[in-house]
Protein backbone atom coordinates (compact mmCIF):
# COMPACT_ATOMS: atom_id res chain seq x y z
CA UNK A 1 13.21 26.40 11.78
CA UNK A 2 13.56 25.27 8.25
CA UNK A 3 11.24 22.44 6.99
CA UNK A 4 11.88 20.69 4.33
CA UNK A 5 10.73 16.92 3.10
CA UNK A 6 12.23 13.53 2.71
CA UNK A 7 9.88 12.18 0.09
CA UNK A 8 11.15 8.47 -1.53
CA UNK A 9 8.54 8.28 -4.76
CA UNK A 10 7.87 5.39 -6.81
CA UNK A 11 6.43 7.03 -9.66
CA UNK A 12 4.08 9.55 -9.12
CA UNK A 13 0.87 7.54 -10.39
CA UNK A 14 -1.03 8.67 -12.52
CA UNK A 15 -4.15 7.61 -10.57
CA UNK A 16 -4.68 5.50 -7.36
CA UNK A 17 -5.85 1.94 -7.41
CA UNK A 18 -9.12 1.92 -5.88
CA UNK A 19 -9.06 -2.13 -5.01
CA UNK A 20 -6.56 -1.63 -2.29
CA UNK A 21 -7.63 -2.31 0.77
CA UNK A 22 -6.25 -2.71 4.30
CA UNK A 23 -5.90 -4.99 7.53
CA UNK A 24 -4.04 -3.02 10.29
CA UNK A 25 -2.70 -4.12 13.91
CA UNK A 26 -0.96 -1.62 16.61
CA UNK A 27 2.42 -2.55 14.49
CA UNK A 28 1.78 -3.87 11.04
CA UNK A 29 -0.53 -2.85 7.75
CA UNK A 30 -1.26 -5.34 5.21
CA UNK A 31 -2.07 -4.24 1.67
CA UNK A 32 -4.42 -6.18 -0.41
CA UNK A 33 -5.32 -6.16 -4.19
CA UNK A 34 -8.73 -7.44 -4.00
CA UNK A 35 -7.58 -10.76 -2.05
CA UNK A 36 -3.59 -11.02 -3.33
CA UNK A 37 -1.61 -9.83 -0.56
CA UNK A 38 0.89 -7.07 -2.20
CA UNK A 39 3.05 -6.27 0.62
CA UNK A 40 3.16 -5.83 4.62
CA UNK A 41 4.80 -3.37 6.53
CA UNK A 42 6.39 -4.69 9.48
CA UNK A 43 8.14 -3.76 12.22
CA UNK A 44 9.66 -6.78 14.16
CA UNK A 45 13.20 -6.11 13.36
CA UNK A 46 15.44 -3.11 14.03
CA UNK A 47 13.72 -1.20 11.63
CA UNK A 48 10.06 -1.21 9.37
CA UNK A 49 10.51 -2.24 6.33
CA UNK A 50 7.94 -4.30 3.35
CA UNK A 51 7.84 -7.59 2.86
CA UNK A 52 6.90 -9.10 0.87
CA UNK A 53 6.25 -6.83 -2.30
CA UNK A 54 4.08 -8.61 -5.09
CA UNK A 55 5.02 -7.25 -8.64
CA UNK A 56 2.35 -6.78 -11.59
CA UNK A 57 3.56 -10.55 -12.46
CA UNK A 58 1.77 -11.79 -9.17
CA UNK A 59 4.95 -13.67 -7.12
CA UNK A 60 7.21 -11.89 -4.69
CA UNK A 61 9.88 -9.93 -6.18
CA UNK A 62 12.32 -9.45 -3.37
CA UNK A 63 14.03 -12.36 -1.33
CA UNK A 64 12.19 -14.29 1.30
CA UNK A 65 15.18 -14.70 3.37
CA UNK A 66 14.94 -14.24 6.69
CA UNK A 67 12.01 -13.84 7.46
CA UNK A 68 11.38 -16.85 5.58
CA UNK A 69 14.20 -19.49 5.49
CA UNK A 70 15.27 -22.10 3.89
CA UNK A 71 13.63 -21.08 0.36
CA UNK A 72 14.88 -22.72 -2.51
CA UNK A 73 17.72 -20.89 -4.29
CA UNK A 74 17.75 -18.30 -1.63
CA UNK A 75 20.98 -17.91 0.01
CA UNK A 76 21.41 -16.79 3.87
CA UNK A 77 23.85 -14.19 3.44
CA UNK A 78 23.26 -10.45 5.40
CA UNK A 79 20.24 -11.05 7.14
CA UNK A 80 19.80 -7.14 7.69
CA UNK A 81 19.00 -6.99 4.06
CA UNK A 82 15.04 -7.19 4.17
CA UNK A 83 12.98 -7.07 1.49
CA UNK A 84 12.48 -2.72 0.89
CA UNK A 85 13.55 -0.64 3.07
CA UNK A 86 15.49 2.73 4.20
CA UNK A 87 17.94 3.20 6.84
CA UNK A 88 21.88 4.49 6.82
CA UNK A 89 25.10 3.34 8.08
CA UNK A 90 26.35 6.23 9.99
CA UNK A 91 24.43 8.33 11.20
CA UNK A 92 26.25 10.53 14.19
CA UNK A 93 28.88 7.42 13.80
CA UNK A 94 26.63 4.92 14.91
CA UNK A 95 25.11 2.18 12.24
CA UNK A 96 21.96 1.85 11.35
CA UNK A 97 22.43 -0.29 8.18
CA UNK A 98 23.24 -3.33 10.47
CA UNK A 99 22.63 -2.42 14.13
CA UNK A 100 24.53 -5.48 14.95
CA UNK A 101 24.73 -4.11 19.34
CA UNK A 102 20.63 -3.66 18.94
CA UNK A 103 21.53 -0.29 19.90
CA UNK A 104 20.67 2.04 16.59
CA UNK A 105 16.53 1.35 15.87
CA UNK A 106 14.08 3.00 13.86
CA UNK A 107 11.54 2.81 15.93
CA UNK A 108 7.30 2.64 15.17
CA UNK A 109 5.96 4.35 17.21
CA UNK A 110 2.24 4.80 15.71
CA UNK A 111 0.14 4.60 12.66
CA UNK A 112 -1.38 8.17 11.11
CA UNK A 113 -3.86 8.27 8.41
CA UNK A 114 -4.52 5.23 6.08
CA UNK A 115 -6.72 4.49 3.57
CA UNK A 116 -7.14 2.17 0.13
CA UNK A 117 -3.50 1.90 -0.86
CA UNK A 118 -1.86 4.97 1.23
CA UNK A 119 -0.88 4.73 5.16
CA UNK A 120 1.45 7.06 7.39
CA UNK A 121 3.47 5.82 10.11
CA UNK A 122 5.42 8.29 13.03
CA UNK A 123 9.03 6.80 13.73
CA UNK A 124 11.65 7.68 15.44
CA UNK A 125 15.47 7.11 14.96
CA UNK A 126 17.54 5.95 18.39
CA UNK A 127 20.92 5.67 19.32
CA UNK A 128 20.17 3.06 23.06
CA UNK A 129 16.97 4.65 23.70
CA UNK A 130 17.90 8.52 22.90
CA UNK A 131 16.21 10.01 19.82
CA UNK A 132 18.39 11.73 17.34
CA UNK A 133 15.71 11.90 14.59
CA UNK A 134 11.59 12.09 14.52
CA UNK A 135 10.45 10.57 10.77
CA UNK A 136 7.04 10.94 9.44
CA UNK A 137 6.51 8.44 6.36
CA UNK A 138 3.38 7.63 4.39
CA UNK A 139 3.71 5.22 1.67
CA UNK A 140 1.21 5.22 -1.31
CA UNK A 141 0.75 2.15 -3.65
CA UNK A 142 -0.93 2.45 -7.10
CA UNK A 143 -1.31 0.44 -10.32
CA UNK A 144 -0.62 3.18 -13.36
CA UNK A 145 -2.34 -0.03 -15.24
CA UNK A 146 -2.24 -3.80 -15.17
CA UNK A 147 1.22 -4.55 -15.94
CA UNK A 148 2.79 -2.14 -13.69
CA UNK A 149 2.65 -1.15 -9.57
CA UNK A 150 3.95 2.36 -8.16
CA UNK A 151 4.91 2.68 -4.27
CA UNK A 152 5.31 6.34 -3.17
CA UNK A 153 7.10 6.59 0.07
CA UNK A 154 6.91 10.75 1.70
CA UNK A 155 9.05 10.83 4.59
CA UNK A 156 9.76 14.01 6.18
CA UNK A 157 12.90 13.39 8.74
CA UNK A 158 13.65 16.06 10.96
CA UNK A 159 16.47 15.92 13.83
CA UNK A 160 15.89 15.98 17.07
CA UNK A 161 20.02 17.23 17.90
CA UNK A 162 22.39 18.23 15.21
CA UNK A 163 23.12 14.91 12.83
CA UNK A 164 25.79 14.14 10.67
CA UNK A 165 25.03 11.60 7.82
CA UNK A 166 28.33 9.97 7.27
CA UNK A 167 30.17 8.66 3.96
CA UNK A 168 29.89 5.08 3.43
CA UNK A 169 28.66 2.63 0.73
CA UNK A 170 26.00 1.02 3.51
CA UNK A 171 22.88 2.87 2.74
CA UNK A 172 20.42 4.27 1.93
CA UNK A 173 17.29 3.56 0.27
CA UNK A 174 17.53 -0.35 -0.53
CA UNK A 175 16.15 -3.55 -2.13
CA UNK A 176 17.15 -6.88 -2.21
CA UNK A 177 15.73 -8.55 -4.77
CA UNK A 178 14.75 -12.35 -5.60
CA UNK A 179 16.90 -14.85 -6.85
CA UNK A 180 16.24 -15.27 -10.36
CA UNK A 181 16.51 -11.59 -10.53
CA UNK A 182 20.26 -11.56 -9.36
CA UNK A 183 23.19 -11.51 -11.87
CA UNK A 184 25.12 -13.76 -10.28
CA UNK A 185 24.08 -16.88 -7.82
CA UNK A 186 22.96 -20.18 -7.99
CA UNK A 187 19.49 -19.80 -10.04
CA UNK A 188 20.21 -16.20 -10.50
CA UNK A 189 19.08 -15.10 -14.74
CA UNK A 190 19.03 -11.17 -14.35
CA UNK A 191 20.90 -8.22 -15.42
CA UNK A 192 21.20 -4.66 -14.26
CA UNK A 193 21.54 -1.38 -16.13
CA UNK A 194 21.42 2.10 -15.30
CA UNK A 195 20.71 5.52 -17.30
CA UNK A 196 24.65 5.63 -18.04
CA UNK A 197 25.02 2.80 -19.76
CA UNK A 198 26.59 0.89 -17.38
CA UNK A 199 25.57 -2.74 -16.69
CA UNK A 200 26.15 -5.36 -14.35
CA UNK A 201 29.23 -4.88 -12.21
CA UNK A 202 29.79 -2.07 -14.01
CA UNK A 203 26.73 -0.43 -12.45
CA UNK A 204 28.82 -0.09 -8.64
CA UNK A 205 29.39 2.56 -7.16
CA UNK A 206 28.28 4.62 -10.64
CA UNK A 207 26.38 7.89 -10.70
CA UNK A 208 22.80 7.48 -12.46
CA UNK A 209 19.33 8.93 -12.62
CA UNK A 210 17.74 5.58 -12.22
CA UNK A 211 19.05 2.03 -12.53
CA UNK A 212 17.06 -1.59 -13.28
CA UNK A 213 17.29 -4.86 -12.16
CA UNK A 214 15.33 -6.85 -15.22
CA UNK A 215 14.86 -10.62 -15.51
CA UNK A 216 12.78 -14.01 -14.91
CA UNK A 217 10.92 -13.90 -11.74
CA UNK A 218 10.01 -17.13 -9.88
CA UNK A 219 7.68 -18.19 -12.41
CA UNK A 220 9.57 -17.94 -15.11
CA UNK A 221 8.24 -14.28 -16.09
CA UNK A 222 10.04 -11.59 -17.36
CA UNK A 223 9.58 -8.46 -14.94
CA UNK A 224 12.01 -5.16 -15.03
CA UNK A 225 11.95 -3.34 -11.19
CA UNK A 226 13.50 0.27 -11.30
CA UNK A 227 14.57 2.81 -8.90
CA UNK A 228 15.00 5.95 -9.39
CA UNK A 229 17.14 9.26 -8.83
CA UNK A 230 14.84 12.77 -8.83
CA UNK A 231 16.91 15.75 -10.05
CA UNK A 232 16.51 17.86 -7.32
CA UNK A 233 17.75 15.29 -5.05
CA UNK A 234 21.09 16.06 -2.32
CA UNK A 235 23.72 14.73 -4.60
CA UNK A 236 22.23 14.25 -8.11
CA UNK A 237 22.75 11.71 -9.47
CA UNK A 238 23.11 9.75 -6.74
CA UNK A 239 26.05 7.27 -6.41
CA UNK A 240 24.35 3.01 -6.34
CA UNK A 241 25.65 0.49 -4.12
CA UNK A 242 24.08 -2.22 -6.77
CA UNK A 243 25.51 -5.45 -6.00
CA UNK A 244 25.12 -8.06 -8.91
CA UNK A 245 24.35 -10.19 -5.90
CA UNK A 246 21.03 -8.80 -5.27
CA UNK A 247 21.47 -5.49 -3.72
CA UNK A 248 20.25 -1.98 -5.11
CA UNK A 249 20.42 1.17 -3.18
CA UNK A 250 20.58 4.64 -3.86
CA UNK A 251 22.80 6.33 -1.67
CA UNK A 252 23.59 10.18 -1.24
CA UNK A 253 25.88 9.88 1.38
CA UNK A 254 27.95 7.64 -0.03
CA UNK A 255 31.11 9.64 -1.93
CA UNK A 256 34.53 8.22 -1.26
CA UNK A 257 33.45 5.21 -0.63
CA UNK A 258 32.38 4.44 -4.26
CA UNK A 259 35.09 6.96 -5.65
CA UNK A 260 38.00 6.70 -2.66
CA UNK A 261 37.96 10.81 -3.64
CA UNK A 262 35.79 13.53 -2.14
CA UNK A 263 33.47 13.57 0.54
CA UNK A 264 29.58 12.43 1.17
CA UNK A 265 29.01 14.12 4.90
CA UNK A 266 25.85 15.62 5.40
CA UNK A 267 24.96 17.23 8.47
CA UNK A 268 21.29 18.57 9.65
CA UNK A 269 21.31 21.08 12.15
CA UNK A 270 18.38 20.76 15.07
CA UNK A 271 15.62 20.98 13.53
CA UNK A 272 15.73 21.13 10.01
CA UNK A 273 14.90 18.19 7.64
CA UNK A 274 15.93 17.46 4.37
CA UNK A 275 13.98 16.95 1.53
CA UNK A 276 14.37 13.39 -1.44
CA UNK A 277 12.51 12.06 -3.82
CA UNK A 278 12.84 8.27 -5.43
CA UNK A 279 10.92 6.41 -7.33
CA UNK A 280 10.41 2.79 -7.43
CA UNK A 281 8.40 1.32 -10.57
CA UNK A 282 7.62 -2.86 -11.19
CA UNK A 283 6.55 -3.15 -14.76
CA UNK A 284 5.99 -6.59 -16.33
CA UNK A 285 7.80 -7.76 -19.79
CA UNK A 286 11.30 -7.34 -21.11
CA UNK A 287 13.76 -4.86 -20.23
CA UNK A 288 13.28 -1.72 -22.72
CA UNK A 289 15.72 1.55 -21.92
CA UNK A 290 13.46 3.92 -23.81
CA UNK A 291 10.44 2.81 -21.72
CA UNK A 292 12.49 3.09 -18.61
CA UNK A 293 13.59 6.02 -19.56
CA UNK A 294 9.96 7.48 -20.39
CA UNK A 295 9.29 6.96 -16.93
CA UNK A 296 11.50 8.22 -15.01
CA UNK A 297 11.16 11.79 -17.14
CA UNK A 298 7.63 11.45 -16.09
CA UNK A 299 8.78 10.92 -12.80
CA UNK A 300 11.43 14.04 -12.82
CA UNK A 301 8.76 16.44 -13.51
């Protein structure tokens, strides 16, 4: 059997933060830094996600709604877009990104080790009740220093029956971030730019090693919030279904339906696993390329 890893990485920290600490139930873990909560993972919807997820500038950085509603300047639009998380729209043909029959679930099934800022959590991936893939994740948060916060996420997915990954824009490894940080929207004050170039709506459905939303946060603070691409990553660089409304993913699966040319399908055989690597990296203060860029070649080593 091969066995391989699917590792998301936000920056491989340079050393962990020892003031993390935890408060677990059967199906949640919150993180604390000292007493700020920085995020929760949670599992009452159709899949975990975080939520919220406290930047180096203190306030939330992704949108409240809906698991809290009715936030000022939020608006209620795709309410399967929560917080950070990882799923995929077609997977064997069935969707995952919205689950709208309550029929495709990534499902918690129990907590593994945890301690200070890292925790591991056993899912598994169902199509009504019938597993098609068995997920071991274990996140890891760390503060390289006081102005920054790294989340590594190592998932190792593995299927259960042959599985095809199938070509579309919805997926895979997402963020929706808070309203100030948006491009465009009702309070929204931020920009996006990738390692191309490429900025704003220009970013869509564009290949990149990493690409940044950057902007005020709720309090008025400038904050830049980057994910990123690793080069031995399926599909490097990745295609980005960043939406100027909020949205960032990276998505390896996604091909045509960025390009309307070539083809994203990805099967695993029974058994084997595949192995990915992102990075996600919060760092207070303006938007500066060459510091982004310093970071993710850290990151690609």
């Amino acid at each position: 059997m091969k066995s391989t890893f699917f590792i998301i990485s936000a920056l491989l920290a340079q050393s962990a933060f020892a003031g993390f600490r935890q408060e677990k139930t059967d199906s949640s873990l919150k993180l604390f830094d000292s007493d700020i909560l920085i995020t929760e993972y949670r599992t009452d919807h159709h899949l975990p996600y975080l939520y919220p997820l406290v930047g180096p500038t203190g306030v939330g950085l992704t949108r409240n709604f809906p698991m809290k509603k009715n936030v000022e300047g939020e608006q209620p639009d795709h309410p399967h877009h929560r917080s950070f998380w990882f799923t995929h729209g077609d997977v064997n043909g069935h969707d995952f990104w919205h689950s709208k029959d309550h029929k495709s679930n990534i499902v918690h099934k129990s907590f593994g080790k945890s301690k200070g800022g890292t925790f591991s959590v056993n899912l598994e991936w169902q199509q009504d009740k019938e597993v098609i893939l068995k997920e071991t994740r274990t996140y890891k948060l760390s503060k390289p220093n006081e102005k920054s916060l790294a989340i590594e996420v190592h998932s190792t997915l593995t299927a259960a029956t042959e599985v095809k990954f199938g070509d579309t824009k919805e997926g895979s490894f997402a963020l929706r971030v808070s309203p100030t940080l948006r491009h465009e929207g009702k309070v929204a004050k931020g920009h996006i730019a990738n390692s191309e170039g490429q900025i704003d709506k220009d970013a869509w459905g564009k290949r990149a090693r990493w690409v940044s939303y950057y902007g005020p946060d709720s309090s008025d603070k400038n904050v830049t919030i980057t994910m990123m691409d690793h080069p031995s990553n399926h599909n490097h660089p990745t295609f980005w279904h960043a939406r100027t409304y909020g949205l960032l993913t990276a998505n390896p699966f996604g091909e045509k339906s960025f390009t309307k040319k070539g083809n994203g399908n990805f099967t695993l055989k029974k058994g084997d696993s595949l192995t990915q690597k992102y990075g996600l990296f919060m760092q207070s203060g303006t938007f500066k390329k060459d510091s982004v860029e310093k970071a993710y070649q850290a990151f690609a080593k």
